[in-house]
PDB file of N, CA and C in Angstrom:
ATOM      1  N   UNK A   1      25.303  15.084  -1.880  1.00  0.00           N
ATOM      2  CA  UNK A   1      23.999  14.878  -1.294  1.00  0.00           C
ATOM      3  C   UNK A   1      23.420  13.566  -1.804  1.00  0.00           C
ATOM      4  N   UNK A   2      23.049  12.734  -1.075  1.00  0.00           N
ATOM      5  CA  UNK A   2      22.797  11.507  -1.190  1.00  0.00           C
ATOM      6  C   UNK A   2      20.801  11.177  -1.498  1.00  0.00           C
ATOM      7  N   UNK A   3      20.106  10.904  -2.130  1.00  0.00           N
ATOM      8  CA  UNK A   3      18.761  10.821  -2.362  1.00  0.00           C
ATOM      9  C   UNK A   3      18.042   9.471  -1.580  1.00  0.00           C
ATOM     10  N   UNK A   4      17.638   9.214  -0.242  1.00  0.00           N
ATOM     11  CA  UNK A   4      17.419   8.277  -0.162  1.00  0.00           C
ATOM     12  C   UNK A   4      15.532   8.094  -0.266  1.00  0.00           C
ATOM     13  N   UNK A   5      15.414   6.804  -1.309  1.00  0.00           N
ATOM     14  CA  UNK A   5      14.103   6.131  -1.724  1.00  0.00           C
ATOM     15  C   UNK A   5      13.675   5.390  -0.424  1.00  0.00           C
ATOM     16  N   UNK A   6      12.430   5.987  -0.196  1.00  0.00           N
ATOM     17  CA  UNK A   6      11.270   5.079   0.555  1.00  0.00           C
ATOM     18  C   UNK A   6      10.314   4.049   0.073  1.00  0.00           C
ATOM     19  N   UNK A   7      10.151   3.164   0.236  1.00  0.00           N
ATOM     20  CA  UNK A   7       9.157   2.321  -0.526  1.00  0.00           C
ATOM     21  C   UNK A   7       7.687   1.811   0.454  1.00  0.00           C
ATOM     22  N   UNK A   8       6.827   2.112   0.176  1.00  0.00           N
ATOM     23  CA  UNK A   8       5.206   1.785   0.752  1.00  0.00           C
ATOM     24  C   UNK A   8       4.796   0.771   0.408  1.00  0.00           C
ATOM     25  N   UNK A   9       4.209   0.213   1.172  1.00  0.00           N
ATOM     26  CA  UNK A   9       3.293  -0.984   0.708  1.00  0.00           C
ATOM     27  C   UNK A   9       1.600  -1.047   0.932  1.00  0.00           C
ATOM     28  N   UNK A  10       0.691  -1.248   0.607  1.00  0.00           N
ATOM     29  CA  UNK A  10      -0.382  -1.221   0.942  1.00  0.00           C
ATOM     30  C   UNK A  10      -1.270  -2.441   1.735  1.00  0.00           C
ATOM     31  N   UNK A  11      -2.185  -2.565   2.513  1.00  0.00           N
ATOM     32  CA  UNK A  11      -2.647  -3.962   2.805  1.00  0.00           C
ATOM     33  C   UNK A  11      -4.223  -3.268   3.299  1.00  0.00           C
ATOM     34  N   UNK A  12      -4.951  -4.214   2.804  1.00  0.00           N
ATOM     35  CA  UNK A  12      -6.774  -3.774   3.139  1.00  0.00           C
ATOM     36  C   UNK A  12      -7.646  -5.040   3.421  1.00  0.00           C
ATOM     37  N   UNK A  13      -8.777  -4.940   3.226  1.00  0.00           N
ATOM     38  CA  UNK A  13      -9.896  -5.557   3.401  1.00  0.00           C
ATOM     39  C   UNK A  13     -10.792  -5.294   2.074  1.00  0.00           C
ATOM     40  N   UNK A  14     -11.062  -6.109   1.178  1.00  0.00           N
ATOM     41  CA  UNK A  14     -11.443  -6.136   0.035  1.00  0.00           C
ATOM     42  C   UNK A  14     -13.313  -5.827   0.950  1.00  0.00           C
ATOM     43  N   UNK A  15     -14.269  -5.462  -0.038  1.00  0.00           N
ATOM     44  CA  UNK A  15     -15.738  -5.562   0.385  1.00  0.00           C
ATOM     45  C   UNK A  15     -16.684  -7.044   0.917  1.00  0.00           C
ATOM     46  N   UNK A  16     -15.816  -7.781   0.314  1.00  0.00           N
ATOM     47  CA  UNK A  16     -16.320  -9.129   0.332  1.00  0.00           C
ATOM     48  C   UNK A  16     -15.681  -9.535   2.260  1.00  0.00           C
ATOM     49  N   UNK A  17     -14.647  -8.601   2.512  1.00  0.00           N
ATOM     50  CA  UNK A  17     -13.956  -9.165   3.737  1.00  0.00           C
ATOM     51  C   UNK A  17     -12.752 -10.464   3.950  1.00  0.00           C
ATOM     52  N   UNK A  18     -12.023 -10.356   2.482  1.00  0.00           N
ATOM     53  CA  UNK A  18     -10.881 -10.780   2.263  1.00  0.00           C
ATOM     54  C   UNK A  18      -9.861  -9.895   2.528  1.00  0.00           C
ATOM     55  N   UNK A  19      -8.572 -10.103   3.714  1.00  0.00           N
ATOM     56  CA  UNK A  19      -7.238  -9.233   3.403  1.00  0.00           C
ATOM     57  C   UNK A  19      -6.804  -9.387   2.201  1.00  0.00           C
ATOM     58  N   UNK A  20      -6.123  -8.048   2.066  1.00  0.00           N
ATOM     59  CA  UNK A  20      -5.014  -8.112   1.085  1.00  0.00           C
ATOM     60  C   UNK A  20      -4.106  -7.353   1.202  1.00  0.00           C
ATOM     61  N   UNK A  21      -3.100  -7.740   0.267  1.00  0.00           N
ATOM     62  CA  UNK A  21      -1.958  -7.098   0.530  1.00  0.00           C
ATOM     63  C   UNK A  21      -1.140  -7.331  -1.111  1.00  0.00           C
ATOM     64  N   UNK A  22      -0.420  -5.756  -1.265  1.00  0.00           N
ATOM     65  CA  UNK A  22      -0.093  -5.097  -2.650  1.00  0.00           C
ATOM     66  C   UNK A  22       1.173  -6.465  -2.713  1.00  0.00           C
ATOM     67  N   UNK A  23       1.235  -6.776  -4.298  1.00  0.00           N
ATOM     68  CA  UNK A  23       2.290  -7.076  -4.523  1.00  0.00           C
ATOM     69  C   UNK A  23       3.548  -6.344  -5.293  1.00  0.00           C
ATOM     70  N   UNK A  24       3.116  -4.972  -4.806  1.00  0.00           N
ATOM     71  CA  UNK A  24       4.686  -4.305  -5.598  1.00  0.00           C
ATOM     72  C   UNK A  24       4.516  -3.034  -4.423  1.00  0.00           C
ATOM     73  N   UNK A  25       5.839  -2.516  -4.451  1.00  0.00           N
ATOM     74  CA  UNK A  25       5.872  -1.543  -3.747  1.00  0.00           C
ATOM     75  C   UNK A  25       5.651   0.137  -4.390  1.00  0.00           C
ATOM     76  N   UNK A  26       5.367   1.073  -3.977  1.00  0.00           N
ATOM     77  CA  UNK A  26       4.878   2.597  -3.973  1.00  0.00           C
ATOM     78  C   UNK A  26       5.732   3.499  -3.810  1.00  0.00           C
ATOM     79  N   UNK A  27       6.026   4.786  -4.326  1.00  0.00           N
ATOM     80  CA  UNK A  27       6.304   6.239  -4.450  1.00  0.00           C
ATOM     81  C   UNK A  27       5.755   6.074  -2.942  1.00  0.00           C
ATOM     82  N   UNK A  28       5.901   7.372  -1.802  1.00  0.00           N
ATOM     83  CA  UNK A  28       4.723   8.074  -1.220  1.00  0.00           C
ATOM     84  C   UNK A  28       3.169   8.747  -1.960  1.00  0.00           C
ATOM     85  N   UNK A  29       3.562   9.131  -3.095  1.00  0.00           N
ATOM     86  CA  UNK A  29       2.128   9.757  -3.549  1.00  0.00           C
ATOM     87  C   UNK A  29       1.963   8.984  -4.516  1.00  0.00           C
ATOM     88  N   UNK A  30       1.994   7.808  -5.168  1.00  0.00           N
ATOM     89  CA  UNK A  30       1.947   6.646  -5.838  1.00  0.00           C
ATOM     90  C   UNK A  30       0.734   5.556  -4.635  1.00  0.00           C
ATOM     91  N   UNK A  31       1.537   5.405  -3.217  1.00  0.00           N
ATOM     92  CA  UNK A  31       0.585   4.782  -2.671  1.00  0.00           C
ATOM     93  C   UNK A  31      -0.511   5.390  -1.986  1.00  0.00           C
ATOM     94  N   UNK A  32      -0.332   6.921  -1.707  1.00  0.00           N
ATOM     95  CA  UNK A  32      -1.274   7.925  -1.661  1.00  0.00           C
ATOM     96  C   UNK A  32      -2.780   7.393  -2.530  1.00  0.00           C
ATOM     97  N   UNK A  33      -1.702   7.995  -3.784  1.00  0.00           N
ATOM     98  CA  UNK A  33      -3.498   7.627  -4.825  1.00  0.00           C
ATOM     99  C   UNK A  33      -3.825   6.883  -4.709  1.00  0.00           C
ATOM    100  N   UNK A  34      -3.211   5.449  -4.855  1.00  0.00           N
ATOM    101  CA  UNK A  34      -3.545   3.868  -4.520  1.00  0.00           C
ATOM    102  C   UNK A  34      -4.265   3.492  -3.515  1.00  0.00           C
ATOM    103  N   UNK A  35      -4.541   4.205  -2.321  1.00  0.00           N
ATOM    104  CA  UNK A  35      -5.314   3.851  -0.973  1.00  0.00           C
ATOM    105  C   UNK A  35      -6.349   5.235  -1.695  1.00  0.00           C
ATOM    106  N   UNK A  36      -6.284   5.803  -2.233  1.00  0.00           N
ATOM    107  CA  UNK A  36      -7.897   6.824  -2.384  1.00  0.00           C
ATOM    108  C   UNK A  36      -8.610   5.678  -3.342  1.00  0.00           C
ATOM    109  N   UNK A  37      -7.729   5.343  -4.332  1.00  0.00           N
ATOM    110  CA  UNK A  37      -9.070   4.140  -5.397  1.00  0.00           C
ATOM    111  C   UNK A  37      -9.393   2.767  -4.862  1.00  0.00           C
ATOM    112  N   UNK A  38      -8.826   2.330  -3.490  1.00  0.00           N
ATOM    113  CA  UNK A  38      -9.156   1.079  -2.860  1.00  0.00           C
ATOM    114  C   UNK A  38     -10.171   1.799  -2.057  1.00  0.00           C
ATOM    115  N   UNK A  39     -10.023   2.677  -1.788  1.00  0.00           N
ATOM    116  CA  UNK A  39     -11.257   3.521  -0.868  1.00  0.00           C
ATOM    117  C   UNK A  39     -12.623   3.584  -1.403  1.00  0.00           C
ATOM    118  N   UNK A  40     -12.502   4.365  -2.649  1.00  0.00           N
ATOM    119  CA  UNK A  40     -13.405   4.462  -3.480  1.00  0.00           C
ATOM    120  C   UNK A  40     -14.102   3.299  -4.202  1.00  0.00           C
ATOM    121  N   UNK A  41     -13.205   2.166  -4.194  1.00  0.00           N
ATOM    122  CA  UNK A  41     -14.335   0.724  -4.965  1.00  0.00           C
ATOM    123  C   UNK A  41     -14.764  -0.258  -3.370  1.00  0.00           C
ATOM    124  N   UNK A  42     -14.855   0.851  -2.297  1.00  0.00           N
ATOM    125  CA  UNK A  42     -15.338   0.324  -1.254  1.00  0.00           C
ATOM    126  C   UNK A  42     -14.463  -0.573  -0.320  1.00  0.00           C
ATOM    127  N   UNK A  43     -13.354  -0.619  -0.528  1.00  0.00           N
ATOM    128  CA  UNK A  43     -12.295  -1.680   0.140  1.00  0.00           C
ATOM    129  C   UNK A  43     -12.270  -0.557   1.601  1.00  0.00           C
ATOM    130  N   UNK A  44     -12.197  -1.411   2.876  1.00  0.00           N
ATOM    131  CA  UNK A  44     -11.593  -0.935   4.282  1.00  0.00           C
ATOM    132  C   UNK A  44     -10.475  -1.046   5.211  1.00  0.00           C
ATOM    133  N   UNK A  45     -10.007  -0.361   6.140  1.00  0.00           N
ATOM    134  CA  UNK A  45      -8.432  -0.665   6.838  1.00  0.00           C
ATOM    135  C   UNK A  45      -7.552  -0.518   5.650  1.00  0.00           C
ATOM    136  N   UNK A  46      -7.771   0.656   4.703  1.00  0.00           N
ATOM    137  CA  UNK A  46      -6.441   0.626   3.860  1.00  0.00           C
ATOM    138  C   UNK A  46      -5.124   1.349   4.775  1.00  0.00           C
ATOM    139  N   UNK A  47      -4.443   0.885   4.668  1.00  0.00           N
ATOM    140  CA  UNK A  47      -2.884   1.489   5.424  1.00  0.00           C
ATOM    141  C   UNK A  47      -2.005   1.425   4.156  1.00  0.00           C
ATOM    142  N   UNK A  48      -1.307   2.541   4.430  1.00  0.00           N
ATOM    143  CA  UNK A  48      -0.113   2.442   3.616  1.00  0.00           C
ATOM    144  C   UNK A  48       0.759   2.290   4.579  1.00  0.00           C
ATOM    145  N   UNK A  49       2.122   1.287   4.387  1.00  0.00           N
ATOM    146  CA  UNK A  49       3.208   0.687   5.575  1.00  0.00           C
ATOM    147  C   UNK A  49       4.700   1.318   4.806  1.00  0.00           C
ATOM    148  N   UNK A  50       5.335   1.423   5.428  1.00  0.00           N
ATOM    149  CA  UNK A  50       6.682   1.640   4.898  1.00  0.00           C
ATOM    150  C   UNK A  50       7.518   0.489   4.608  1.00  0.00           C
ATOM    151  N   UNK A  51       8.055   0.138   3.314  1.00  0.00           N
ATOM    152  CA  UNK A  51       8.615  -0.891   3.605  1.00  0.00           C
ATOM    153  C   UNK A  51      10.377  -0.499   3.248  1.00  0.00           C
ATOM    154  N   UNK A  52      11.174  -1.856   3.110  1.00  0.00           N
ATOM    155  CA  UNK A  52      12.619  -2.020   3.268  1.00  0.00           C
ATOM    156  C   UNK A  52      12.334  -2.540   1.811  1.00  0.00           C
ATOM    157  N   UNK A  53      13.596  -2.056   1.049  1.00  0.00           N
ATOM    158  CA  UNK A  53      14.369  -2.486  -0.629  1.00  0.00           C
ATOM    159  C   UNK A  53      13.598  -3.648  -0.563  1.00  0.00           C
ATOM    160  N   UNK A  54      12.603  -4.568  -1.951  1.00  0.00           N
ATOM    161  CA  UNK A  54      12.426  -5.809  -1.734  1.00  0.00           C
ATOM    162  C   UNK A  54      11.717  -6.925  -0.767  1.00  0.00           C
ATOM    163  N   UNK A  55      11.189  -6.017   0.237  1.00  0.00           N
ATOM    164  CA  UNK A  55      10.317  -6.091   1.063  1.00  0.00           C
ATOM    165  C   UNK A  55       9.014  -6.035   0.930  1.00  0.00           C
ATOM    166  N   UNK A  56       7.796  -6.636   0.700  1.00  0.00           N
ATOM    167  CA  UNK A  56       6.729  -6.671   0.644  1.00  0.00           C
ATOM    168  C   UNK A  56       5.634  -6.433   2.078  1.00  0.00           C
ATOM    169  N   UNK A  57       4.509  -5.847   2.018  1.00  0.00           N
ATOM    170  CA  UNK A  57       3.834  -6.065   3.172  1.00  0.00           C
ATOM    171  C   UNK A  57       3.086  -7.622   3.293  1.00  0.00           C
ATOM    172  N   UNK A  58       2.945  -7.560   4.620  1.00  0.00           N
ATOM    173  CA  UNK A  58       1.774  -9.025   4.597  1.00  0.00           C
ATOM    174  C   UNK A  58       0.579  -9.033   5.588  1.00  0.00           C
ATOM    175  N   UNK A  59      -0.701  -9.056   5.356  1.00  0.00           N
ATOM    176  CA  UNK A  59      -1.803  -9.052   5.972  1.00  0.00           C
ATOM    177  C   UNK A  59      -1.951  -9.963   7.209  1.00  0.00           C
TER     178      UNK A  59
END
């Protein structure tokens, strides 16, 4: 049985109305929590994206 890893990336809108976008990649419930505390210090459009091995998201 083979285990295959997913990797997430995150990308938002800071309060000020700057994109951004994570520079490391996420667990599923790693980027879970990670989009509840960008939520919570007021950041908007948080998405979590799926990404590929080494792959980063980009805003």
């Amino acid at each position: 049985m083979t285990i295959s890893m997913q990797n997430f990336g995150l990308t938002w809108t800071d309060p000020d109305g700057t994109p951004r976008a994570a520079a490391v990649s996420y667990d599923k419930a790693s980027a879970d929590r990670r989009k509840a505390e960008l939520e919570g210090a007021g950041c908007t459009a948080v998405e979590v994206v799926p990404t590929q091995p080494g792959e980063l998201p980009t805003v």
